[in-house]
C-alpha atoms as a PDB file:
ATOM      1  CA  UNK A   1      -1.599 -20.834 -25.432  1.00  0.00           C
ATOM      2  CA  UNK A   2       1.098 -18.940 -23.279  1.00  0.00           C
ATOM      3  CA  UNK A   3      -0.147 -15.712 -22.006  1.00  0.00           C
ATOM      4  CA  UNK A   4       1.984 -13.075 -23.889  1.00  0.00           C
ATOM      5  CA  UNK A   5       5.420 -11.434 -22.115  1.00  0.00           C
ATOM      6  CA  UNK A   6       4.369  -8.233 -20.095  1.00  0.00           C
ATOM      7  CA  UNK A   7       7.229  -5.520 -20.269  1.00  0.00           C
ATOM      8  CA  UNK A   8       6.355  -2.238 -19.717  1.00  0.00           C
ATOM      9  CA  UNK A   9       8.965   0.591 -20.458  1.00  0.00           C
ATOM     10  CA  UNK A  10       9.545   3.036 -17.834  1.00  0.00           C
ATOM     11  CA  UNK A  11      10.364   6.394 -18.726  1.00  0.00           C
ATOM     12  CA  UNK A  12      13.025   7.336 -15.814  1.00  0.00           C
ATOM     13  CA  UNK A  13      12.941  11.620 -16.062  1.00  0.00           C
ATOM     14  CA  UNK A  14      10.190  13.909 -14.974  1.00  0.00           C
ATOM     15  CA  UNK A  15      12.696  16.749 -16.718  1.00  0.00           C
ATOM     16  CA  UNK A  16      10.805  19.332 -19.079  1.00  0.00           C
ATOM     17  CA  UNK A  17      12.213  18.985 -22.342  1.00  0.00           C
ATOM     18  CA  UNK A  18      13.296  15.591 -22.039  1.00  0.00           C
ATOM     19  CA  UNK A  19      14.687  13.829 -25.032  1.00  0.00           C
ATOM     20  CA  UNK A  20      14.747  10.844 -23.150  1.00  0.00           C
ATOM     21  CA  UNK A  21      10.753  10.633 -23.869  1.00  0.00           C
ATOM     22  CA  UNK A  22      11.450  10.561 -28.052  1.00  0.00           C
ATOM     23  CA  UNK A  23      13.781   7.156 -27.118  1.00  0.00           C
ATOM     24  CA  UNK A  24      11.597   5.776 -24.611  1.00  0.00           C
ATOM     25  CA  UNK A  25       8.841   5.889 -27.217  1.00  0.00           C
ATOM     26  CA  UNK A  26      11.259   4.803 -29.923  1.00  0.00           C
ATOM     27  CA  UNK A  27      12.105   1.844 -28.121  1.00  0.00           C
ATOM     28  CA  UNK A  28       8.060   1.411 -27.133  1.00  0.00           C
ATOM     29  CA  UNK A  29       7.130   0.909 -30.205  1.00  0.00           C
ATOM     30  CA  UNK A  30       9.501  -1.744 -31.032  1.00  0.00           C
ATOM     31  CA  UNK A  31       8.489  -3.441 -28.657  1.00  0.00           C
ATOM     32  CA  UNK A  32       4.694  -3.120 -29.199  1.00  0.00           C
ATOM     33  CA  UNK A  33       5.526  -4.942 -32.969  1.00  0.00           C
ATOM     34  CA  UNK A  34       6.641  -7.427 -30.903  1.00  0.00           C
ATOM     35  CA  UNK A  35       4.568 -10.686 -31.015  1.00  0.00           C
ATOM     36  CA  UNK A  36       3.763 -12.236 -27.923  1.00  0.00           C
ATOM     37  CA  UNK A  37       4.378  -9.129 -25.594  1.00  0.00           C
ATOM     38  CA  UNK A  38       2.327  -6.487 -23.837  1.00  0.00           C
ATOM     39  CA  UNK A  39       3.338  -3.333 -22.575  1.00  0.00           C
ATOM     40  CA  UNK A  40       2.731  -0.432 -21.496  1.00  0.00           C
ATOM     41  CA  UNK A  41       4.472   3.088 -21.006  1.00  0.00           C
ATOM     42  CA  UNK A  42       5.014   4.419 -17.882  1.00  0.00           C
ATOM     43  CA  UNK A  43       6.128   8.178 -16.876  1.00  0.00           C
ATOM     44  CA  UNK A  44       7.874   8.245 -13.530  1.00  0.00           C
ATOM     45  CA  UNK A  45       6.515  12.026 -13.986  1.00  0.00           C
ATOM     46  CA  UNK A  46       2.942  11.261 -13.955  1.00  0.00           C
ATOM     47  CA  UNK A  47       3.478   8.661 -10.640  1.00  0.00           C
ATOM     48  CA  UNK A  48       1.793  10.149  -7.156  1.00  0.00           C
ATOM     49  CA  UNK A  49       4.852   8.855  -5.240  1.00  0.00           C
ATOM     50  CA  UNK A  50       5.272  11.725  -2.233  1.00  0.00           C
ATOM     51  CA  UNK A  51       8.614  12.913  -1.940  1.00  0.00           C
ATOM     52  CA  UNK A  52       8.772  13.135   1.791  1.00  0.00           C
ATOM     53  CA  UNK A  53       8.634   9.445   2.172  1.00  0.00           C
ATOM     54  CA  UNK A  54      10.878   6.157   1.132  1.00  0.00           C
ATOM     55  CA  UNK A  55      10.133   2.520   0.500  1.00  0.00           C
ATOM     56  CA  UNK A  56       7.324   0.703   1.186  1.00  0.00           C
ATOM     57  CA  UNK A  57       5.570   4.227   2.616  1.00  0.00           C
ATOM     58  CA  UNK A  58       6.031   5.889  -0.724  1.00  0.00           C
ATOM     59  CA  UNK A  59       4.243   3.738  -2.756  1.00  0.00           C
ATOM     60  CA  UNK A  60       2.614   4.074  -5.186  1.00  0.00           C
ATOM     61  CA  UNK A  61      -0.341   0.990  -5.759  1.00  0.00           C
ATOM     62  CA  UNK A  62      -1.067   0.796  -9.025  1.00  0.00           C
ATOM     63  CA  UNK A  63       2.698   1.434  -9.952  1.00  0.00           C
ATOM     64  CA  UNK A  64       3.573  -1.545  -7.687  1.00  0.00           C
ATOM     65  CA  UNK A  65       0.728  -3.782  -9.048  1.00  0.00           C
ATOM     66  CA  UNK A  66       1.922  -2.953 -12.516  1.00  0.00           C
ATOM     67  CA  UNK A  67       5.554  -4.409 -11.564  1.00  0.00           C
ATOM     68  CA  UNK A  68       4.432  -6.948 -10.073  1.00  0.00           C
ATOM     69  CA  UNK A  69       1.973  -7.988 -12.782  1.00  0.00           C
ATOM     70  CA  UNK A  70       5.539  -7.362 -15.050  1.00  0.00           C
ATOM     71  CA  UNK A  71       8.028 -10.127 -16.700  1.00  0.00           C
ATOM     72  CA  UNK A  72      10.400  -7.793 -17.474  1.00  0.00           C
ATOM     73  CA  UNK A  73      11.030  -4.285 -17.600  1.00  0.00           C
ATOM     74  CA  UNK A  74      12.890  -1.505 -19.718  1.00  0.00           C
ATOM     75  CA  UNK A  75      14.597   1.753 -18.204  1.00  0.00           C
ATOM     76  CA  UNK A  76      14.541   4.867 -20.545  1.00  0.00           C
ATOM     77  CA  UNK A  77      17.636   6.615 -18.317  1.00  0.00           C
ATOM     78  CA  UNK A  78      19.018   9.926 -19.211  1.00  0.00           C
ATOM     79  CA  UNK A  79      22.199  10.434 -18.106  1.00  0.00           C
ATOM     80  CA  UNK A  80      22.399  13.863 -15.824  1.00  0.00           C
ATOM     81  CA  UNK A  81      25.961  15.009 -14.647  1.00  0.00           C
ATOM     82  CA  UNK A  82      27.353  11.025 -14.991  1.00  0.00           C
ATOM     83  CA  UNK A  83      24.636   9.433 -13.569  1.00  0.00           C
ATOM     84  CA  UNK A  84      21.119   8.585 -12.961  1.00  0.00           C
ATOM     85  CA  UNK A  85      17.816  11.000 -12.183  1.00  0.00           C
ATOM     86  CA  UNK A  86      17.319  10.728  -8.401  1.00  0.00           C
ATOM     87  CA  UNK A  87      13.703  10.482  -8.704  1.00  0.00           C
ATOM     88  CA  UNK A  88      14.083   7.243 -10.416  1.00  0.00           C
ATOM     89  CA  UNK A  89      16.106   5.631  -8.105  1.00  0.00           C
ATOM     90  CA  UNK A  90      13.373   7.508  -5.127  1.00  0.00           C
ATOM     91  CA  UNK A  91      10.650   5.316  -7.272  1.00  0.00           C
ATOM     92  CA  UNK A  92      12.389   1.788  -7.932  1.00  0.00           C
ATOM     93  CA  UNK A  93      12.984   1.931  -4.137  1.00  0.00           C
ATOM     94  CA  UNK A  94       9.628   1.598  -3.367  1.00  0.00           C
ATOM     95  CA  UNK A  95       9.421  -1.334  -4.561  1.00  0.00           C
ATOM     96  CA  UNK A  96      11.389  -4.414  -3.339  1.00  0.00           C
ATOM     97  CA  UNK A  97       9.189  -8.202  -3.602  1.00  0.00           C
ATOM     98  CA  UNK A  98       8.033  -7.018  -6.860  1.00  0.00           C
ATOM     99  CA  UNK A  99      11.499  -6.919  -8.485  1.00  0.00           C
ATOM    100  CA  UNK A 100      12.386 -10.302  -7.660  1.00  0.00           C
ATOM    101  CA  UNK A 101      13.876 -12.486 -10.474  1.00  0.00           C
ATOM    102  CA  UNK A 102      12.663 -10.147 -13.222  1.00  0.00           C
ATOM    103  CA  UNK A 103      14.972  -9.442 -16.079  1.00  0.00           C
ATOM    104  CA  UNK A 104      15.149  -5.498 -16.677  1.00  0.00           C
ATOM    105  CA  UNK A 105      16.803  -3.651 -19.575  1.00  0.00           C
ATOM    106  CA  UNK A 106      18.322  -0.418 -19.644  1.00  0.00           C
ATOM    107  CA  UNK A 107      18.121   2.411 -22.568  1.00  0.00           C
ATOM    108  CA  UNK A 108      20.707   5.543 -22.218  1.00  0.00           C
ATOM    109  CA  UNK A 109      20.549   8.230 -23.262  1.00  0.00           C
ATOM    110  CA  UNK A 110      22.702  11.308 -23.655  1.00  0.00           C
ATOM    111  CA  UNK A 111      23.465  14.873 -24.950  1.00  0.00           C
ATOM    112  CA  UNK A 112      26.850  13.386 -25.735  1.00  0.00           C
ATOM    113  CA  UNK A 113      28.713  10.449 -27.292  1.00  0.00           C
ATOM    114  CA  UNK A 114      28.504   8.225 -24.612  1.00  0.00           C
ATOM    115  CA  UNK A 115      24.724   7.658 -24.774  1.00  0.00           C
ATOM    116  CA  UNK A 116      24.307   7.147 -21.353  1.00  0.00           C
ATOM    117  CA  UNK A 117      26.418   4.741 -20.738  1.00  0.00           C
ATOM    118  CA  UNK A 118      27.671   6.157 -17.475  1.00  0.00           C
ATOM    119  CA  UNK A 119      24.252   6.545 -15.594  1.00  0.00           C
ATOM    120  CA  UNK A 120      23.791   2.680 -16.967  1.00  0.00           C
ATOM    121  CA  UNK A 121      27.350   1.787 -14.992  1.00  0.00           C
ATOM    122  CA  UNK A 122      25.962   3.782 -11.704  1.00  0.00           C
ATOM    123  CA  UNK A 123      22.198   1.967 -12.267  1.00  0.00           C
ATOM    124  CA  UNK A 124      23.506  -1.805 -12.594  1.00  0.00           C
ATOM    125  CA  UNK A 125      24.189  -2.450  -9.020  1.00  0.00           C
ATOM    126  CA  UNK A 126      21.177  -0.778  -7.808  1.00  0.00           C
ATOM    127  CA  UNK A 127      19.206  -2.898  -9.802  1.00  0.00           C
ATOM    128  CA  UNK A 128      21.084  -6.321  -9.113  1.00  0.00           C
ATOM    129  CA  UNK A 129      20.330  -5.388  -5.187  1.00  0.00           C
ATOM    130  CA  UNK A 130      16.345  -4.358  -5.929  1.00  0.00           C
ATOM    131  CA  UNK A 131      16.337  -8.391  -7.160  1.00  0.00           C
ATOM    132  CA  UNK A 132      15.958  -7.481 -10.593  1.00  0.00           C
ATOM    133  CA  UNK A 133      18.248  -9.611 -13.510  1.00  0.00           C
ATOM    134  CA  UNK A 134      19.767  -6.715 -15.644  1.00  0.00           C
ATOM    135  CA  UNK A 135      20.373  -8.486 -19.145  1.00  0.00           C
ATOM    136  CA  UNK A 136      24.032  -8.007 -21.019  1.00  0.00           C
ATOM    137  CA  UNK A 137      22.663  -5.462 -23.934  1.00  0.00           C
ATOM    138  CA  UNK A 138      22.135  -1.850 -23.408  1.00  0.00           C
ATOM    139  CA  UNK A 139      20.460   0.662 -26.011  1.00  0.00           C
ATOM    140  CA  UNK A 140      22.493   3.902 -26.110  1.00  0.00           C
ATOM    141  CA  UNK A 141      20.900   7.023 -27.641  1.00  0.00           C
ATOM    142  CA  UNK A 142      24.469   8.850 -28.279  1.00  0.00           C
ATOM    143  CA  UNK A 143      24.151  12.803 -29.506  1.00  0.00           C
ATOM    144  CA  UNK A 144      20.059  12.371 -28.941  1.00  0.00           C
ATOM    145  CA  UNK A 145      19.371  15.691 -30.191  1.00  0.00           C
ATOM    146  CA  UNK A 146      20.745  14.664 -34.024  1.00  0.00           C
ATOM    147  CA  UNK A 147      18.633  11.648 -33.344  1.00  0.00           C
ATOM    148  CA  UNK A 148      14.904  12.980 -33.541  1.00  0.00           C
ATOM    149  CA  UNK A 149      13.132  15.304 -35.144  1.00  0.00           C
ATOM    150  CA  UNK A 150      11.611  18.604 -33.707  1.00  0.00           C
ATOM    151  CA  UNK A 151       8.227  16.063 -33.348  1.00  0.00           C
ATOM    152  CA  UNK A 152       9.803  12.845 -31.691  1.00  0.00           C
ATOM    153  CA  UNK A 153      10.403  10.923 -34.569  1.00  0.00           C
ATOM    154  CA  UNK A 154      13.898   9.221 -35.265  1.00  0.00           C
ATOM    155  CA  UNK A 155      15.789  10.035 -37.729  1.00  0.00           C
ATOM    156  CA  UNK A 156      18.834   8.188 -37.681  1.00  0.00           C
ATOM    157  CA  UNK A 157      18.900   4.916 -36.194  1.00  0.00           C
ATOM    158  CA  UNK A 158      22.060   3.456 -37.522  1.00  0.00           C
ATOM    159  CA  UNK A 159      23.531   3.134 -34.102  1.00  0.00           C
ATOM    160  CA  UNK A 160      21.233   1.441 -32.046  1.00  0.00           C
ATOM    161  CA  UNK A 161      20.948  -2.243 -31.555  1.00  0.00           C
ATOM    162  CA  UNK A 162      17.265  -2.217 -30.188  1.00  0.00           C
ATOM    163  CA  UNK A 163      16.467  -5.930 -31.876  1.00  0.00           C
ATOM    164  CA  UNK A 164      19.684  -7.889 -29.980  1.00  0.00           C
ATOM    165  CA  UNK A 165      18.457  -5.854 -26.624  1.00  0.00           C
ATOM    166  CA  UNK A 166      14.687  -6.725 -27.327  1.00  0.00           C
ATOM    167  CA  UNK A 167      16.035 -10.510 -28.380  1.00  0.00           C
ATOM    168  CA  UNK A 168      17.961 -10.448 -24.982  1.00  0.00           C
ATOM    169  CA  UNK A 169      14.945  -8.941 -22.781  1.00  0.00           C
ATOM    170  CA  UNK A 170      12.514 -11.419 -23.791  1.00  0.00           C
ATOM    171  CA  UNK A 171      14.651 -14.664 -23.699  1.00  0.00           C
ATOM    172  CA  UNK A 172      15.328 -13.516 -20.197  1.00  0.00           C
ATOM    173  CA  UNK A 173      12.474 -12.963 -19.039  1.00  0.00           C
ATOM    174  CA  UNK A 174      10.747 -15.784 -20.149  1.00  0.00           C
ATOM    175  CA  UNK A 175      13.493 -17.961 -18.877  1.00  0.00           C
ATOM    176  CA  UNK A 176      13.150 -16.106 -15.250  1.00  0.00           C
ATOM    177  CA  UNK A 177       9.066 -16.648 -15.598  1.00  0.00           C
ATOM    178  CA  UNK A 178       9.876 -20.142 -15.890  1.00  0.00           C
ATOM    179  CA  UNK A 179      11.641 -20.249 -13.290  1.00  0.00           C
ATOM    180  CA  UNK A 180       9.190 -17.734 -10.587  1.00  0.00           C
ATOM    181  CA  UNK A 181       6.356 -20.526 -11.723  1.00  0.00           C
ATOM    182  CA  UNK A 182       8.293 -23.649 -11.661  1.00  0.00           C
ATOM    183  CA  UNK A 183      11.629 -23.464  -9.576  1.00  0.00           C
ATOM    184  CA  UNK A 184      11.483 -23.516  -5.854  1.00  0.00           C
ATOM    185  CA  UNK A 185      14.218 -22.112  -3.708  1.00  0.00           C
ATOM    186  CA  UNK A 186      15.368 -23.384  -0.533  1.00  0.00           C
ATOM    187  CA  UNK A 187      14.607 -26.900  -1.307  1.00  0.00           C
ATOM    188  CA  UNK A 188      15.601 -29.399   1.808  1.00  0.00           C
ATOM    189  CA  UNK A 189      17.002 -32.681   0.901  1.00  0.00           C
END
């Protein structure tokens, strides 16, 4: 038997009063009904990653060990002033080898009606140059304050297309575990 798809979903704000933590669990869960997939949720908050360092001499072990252990991954993003929370980008950067050919999707999310779209456009090259494959579905939580409940639970999920992203995330990353086990670069003729 295949060993089930490990995703974990990544929860990309240590902000009090996040919102972003209602869709990161939303999508969690989805993916937890999922057969054939194990995950786990991760908090960037709740990382020991010192600030005062970068790369490899931030890191934090058991994060890195979880990403590398990882076929895929998913980004719960908020989107702060058009973009991205710099501690997330201060955490995927201490990673590099780990990242390599894994597919990662990203989940927006936004006080407004762009759902996060923007810090999505400003993540997508950052991630392409970490190694990671970013797959051609986003989740968007637009207006995520009408979207939840005063205890995290949704209440409108009409927009969101969290099955064709999950679909995506797990054809791609089986597809680039196939290829990590079985595909060697560099060949010589």
């Amino acid at each position: 038997m295949t060993r089930p798809l490990f995703v974990p979903v990544v929860l990309g704000t240590p902000r009090q009063g996040r919102m972003s933590e209602y869709a990161a669990k939303a999508v969690w869960s989805e993916l937890a009904n999922r057969a054939g997939v194990k995950t786990e949720f991760v908090d960037i908050a709740e990382l020991a990653i010192p600030v005062d360092d970068a790369g490899e001499g931030a890191k934090d072990t058991q994060f890195a060990e979880l990403v590398n252990r990882a076929d895929a991954l998913i980004l719960v993003v908020p989107e702060y002033n058009h973009g991205y929370p710099g501690l997330l980008k201060h955490v995927l950067d201490t990673n590099l080898k780990e990242y390599i050919h894994k597919a990662v999707g990203v989940v927006g999310v936004s006080a407004g009606v762009f759902g996060g779209a923007r810090a999505i456009q400003n993540l997508i090259p950052v991630l392409r140059e970490l190694g990671l494959v970013t797959i051609f579905w986003d989740v968007n939580f637009t207006s995520v304050r009408r979207r939840f409940d005063e205890s995290g639970d949704l209440v409108d999920d009409s927009f969101l297309a969290i099955d064709k992203f999950l679909d995506e995330l797990l054809w791609m990353a089986e597809t680039l575990r196939f290829g990590r086990e079985n595909v060697t670069i560099g060949r010589s003729s």
